[in-house]
C-alpha atoms as a PDB file:
ATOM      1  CA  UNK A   1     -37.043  78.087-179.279  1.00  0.00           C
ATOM      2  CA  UNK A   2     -37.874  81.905-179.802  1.00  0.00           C
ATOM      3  CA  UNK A   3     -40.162  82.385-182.836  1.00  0.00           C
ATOM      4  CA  UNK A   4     -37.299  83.656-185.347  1.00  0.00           C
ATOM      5  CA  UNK A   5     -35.173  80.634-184.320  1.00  0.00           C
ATOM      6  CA  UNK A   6     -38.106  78.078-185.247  1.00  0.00           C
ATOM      7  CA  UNK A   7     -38.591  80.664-188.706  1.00  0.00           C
ATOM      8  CA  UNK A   8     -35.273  80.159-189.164  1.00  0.00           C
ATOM      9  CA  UNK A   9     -35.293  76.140-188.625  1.00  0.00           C
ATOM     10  CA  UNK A  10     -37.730  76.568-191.215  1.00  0.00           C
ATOM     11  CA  UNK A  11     -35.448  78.199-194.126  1.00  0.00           C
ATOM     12  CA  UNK A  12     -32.739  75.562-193.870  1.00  0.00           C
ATOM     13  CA  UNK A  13     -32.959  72.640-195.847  1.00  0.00           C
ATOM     14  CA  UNK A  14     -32.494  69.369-194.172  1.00  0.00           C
ATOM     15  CA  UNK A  15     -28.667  67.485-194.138  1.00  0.00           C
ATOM     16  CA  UNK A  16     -27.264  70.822-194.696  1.00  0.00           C
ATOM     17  CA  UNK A  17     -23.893  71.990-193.290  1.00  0.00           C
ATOM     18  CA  UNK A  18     -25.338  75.093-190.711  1.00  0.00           C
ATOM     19  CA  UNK A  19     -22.779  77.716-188.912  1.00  0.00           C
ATOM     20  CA  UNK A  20     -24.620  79.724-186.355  1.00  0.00           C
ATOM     21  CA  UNK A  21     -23.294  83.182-185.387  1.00  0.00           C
ATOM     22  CA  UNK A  22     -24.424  83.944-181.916  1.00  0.00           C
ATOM     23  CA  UNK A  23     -26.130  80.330-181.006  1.00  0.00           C
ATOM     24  CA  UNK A  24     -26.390  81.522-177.698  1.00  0.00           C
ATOM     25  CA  UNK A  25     -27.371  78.198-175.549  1.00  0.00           C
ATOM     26  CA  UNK A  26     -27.522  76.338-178.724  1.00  0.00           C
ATOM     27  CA  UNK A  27     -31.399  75.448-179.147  1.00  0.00           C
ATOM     28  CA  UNK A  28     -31.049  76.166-182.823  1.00  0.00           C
ATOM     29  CA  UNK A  29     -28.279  73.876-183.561  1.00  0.00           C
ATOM     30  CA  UNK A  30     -30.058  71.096-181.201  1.00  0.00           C
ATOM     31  CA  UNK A  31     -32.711  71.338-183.039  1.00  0.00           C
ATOM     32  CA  UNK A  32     -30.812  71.461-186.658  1.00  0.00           C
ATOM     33  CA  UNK A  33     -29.183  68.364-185.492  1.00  0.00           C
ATOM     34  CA  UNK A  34     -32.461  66.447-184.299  1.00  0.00           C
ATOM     35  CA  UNK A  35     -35.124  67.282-186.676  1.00  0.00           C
ATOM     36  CA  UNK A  36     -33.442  68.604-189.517  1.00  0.00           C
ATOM     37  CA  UNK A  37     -30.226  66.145-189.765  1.00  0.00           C
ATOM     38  CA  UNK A  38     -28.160  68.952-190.169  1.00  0.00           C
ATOM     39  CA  UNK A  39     -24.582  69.021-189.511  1.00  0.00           C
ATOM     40  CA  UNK A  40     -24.776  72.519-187.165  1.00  0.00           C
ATOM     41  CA  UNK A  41     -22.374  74.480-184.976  1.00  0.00           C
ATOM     42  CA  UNK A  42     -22.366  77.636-183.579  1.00  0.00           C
ATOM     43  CA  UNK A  43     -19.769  80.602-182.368  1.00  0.00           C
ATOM     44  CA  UNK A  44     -20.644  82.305-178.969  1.00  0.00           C
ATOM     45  CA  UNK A  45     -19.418  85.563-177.767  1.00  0.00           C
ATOM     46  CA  UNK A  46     -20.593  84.605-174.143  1.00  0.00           C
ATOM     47  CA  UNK A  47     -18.215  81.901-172.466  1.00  0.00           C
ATOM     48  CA  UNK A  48     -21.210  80.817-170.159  1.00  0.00           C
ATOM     49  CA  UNK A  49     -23.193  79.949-172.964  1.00  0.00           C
ATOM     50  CA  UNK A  50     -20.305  78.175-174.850  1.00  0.00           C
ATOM     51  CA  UNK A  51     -19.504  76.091-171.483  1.00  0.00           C
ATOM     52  CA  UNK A  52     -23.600  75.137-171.222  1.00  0.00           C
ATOM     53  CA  UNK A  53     -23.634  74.341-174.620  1.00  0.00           C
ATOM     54  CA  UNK A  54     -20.115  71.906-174.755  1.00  0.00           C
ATOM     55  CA  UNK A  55     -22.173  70.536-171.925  1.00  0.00           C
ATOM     56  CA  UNK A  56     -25.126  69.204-173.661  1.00  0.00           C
ATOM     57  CA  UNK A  57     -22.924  67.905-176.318  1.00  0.00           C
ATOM     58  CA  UNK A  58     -22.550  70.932-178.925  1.00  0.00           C
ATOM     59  CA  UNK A  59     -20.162  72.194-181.177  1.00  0.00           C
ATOM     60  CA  UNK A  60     -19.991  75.272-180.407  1.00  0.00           C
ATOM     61  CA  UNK A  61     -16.638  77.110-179.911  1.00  0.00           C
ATOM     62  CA  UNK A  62     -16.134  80.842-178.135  1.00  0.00           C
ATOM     63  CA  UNK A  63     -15.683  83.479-180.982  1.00  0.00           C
ATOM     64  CA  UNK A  64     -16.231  86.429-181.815  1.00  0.00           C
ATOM     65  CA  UNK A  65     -18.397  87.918-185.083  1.00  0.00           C
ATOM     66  CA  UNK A  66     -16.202  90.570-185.855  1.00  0.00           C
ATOM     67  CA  UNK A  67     -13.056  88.850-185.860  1.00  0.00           C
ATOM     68  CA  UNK A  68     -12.891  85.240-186.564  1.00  0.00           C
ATOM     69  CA  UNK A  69     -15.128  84.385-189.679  1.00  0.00           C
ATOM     70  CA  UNK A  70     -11.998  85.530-191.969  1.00  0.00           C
ATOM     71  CA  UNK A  71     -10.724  82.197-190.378  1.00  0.00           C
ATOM     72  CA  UNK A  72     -12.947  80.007-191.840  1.00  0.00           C
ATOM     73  CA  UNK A  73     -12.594  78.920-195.615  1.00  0.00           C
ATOM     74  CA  UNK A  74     -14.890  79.284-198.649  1.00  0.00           C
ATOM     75  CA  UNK A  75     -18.238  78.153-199.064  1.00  0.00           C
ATOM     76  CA  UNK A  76     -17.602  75.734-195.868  1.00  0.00           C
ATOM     77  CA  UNK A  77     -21.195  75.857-195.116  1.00  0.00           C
ATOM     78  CA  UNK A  78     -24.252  76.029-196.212  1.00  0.00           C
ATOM     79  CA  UNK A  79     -26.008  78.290-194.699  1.00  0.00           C
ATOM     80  CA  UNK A  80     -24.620  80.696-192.147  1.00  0.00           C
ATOM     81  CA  UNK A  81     -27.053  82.152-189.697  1.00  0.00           C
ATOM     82  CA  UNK A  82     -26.829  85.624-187.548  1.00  0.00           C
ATOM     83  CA  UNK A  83     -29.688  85.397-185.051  1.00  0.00           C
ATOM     84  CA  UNK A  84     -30.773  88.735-183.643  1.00  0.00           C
ATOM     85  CA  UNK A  85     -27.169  89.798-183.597  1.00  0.00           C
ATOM     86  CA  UNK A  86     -26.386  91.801-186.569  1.00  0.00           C
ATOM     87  CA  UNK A  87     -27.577  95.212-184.679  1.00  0.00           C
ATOM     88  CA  UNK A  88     -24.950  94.251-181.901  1.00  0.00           C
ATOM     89  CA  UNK A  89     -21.480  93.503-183.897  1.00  0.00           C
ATOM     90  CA  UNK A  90     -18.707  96.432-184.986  1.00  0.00           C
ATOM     91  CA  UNK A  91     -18.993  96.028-188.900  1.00  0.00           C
ATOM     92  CA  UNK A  92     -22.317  94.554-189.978  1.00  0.00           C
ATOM     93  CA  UNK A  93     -21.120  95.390-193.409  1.00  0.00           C
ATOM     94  CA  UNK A  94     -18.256  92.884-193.288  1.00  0.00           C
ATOM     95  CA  UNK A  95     -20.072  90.173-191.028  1.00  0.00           C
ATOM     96  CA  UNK A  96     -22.732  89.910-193.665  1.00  0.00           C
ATOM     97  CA  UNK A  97     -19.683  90.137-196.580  1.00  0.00           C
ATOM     98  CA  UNK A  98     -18.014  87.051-194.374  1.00  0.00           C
ATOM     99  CA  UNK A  99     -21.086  85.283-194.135  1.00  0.00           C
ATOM    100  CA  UNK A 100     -21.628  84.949-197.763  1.00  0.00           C
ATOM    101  CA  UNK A 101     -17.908  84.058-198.477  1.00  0.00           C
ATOM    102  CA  UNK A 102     -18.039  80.800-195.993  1.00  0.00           C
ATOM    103  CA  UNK A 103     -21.549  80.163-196.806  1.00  0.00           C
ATOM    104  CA  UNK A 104     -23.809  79.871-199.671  1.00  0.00           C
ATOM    105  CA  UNK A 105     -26.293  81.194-197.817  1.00  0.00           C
ATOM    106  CA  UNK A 106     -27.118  83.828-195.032  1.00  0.00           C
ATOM    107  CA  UNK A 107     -30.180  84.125-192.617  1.00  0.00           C
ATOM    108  CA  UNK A 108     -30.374  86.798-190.562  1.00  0.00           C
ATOM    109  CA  UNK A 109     -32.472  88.010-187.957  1.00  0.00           C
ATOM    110  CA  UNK A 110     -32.468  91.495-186.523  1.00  0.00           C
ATOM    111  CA  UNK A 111     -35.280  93.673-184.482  1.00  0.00           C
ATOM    112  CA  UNK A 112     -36.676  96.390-186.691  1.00  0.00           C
ATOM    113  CA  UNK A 113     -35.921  99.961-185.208  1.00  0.00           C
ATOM    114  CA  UNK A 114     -38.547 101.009-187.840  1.00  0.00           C
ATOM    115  CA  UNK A 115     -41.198 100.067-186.185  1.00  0.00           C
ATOM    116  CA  UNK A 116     -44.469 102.262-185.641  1.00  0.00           C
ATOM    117  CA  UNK A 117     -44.033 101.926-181.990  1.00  0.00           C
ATOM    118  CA  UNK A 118     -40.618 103.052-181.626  1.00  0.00           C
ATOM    119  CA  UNK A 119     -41.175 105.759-183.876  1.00  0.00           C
ATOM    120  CA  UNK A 120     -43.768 107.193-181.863  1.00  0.00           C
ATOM    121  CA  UNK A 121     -41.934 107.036-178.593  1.00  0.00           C
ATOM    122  CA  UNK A 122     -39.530 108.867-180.080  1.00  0.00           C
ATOM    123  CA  UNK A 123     -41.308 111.507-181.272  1.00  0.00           C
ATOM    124  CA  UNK A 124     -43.286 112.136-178.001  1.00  0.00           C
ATOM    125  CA  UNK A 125     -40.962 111.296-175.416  1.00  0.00           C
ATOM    126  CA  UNK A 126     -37.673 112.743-176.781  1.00  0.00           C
ATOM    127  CA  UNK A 127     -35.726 109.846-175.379  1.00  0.00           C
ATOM    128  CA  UNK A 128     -34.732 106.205-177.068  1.00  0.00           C
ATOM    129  CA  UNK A 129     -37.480 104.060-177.182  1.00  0.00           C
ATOM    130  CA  UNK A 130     -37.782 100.973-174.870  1.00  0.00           C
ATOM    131  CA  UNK A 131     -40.089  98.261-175.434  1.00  0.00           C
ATOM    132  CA  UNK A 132     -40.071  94.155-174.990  1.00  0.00           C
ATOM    133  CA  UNK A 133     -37.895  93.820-178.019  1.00  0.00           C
ATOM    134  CA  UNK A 134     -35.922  96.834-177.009  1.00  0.00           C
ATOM    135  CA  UNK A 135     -35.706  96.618-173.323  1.00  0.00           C
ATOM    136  CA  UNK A 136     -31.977  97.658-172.733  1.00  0.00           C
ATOM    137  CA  UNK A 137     -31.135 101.530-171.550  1.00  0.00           C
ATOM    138  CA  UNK A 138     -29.441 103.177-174.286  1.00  0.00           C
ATOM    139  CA  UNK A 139     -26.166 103.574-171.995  1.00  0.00           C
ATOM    140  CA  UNK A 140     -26.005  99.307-171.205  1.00  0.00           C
ATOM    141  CA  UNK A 141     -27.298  98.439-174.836  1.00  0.00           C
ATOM    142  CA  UNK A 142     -25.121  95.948-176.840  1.00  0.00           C
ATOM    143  CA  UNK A 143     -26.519  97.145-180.081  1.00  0.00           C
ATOM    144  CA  UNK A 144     -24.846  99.770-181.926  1.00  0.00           C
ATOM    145  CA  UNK A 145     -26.031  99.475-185.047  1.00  0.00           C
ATOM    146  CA  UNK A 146     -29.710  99.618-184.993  1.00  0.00           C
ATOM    147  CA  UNK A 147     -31.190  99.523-188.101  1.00  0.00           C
ATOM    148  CA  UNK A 148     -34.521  99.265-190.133  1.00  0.00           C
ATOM    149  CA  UNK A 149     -36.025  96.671-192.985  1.00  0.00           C
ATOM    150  CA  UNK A 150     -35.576  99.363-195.487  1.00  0.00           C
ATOM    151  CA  UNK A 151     -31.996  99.995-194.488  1.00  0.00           C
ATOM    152  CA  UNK A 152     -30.666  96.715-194.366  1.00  0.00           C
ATOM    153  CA  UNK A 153     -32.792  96.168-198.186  1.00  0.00           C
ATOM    154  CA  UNK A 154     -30.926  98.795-198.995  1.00  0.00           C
ATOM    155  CA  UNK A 155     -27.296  97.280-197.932  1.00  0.00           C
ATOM    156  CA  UNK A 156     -28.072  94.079-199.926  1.00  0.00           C
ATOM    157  CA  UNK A 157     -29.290  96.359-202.853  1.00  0.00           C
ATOM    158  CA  UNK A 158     -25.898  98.335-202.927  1.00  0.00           C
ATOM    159  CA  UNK A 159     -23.638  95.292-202.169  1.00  0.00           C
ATOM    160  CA  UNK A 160     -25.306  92.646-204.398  1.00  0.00           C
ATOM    161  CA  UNK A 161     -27.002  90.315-202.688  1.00  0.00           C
ATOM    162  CA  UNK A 162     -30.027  88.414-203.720  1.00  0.00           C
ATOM    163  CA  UNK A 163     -32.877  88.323-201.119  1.00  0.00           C
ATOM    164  CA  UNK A 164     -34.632  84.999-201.929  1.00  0.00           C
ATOM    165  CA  UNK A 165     -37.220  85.212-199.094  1.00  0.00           C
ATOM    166  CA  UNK A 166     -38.115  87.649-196.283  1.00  0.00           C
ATOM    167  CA  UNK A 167     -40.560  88.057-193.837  1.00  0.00           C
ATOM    168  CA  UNK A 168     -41.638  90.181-190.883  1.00  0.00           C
ATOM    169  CA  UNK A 169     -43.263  88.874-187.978  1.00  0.00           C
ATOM    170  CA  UNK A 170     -44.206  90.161-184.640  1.00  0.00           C
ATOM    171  CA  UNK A 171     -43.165  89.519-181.184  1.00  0.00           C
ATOM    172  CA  UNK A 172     -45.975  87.132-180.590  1.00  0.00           C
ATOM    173  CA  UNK A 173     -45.787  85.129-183.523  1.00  0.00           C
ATOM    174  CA  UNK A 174     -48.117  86.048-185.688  1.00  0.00           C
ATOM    175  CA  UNK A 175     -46.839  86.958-189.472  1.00  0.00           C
ATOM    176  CA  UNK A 176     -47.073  90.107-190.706  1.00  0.00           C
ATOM    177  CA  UNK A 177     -49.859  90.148-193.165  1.00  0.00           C
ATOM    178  CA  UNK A 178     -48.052  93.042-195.390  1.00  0.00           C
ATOM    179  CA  UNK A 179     -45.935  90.352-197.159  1.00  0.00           C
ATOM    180  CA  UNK A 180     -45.580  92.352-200.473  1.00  0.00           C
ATOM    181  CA  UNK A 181     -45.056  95.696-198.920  1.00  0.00           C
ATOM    182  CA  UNK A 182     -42.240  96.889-197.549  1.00  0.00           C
ATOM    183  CA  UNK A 183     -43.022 100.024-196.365  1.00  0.00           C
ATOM    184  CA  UNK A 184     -45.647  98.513-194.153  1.00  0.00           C
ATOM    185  CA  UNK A 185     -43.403  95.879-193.168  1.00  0.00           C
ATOM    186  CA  UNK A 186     -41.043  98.359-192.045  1.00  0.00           C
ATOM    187  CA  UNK A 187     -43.751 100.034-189.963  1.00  0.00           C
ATOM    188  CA  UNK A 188     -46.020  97.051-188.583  1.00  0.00           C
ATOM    189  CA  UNK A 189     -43.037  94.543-188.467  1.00  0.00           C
ATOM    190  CA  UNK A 190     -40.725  94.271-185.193  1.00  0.00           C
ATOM    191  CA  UNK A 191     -38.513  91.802-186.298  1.00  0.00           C
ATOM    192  CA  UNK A 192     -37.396  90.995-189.645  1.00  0.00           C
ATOM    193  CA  UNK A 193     -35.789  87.774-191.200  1.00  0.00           C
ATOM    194  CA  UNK A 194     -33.761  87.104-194.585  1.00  0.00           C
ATOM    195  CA  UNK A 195     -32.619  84.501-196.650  1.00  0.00           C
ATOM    196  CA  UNK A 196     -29.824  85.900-198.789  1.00  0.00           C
ATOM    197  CA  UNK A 197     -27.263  84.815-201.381  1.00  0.00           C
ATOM    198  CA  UNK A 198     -24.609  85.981-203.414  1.00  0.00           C
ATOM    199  CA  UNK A 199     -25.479  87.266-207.055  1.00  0.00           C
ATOM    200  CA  UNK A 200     -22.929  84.777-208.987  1.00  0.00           C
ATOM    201  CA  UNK A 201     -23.902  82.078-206.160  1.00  0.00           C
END
């Protein structure tokens, strides 16, 4: 698994009821299932990835972020994860507001556009920034919404939502060592994860 799936693995307790938005080919619910005795299944945009997982014995079902969460009921899961897709859907704002109506929990996972890197590539070159966690051109780039650790604190901030752990780590696994500062996070920090939950949940 990628390091924020296995940080992920990590937030969710075991025997918990797991929906995963974006699975992808499904090694987060496999490993949900095996080692955590979780009762996981996953959405997947990508039909390829829906037919190879169905294929190792999944449950995961084509679907799309955007549009078919308002099909699911209240708190039906757990915890309802958004793996390195929340820069990449139409209305982050309502995916996340979805998320923590059918679950009583969120993780999710996004690369940090505020990172020190990008921000200097910017600012000499002129031109969006590529790097290994940024590697598509601007013009074939599936994510719209880029969007920093401080903006995304901010969006829980305004619409309510209790961070109860966060973390920023960098592409090689090592932890960012700024845990109680934000700012630095934002800077040092290429990809961010949070456990969230409603206020009155």
């Amino acid at each position: 698994m990628r390091l924020d799936q296995r940080l992920i693995a990590e937030m969710i307790a075991p025997g918990t009821r797991v929906l995963d938005i974006g699975s992808g080919d499904g090694a987060l619910i496999d490993h949900l299932f095996r080692y955590r005795g979780c009762d996981a299944r996953g959405i997947e945009l990508n039909m390829e990835l829906v037919t190879k997982s169905v294929a190792h014995g999944l449950p995961v079902v084509h679907g799309d972020a955007d549009h078919d969460l308002a099909h699911y009921p209240h708190h039906a899961f757990d915890y309802v994860v958004l793996q390195r897709t929340l820069q990449a859907v139409a209305r982050p704002r309502e995916v996340l507001r979805q998320m923590l109506r059918i679950g009583r929990h969120a993780i999710v996972s996004f690369p940090n556009f505020g990172h020190w890197e990008l921000r200097l590539k910017l600012l000499l070159s002129g031109r969006m920034p590529m790097t290994s966690v940024w590697h598509t051109p601007w013009y074939e780039t599936p994510n719209i919404h880029p969007c920093t650790i401080r903006d995304f604190l901010e969006l829980c901030k305004q619409d309510g939502y209790i961070v109860e752990q966060w973390m920023a780590v960098d592409e090689e696994g090592e932890r960012a060592p700024w845990r109680r500062s934000i700012r630095l996070a934002n800077l040092f920090g290429e990809q961010a994860l949070f456990l969230l939950r409603r206020r009155n949940g």
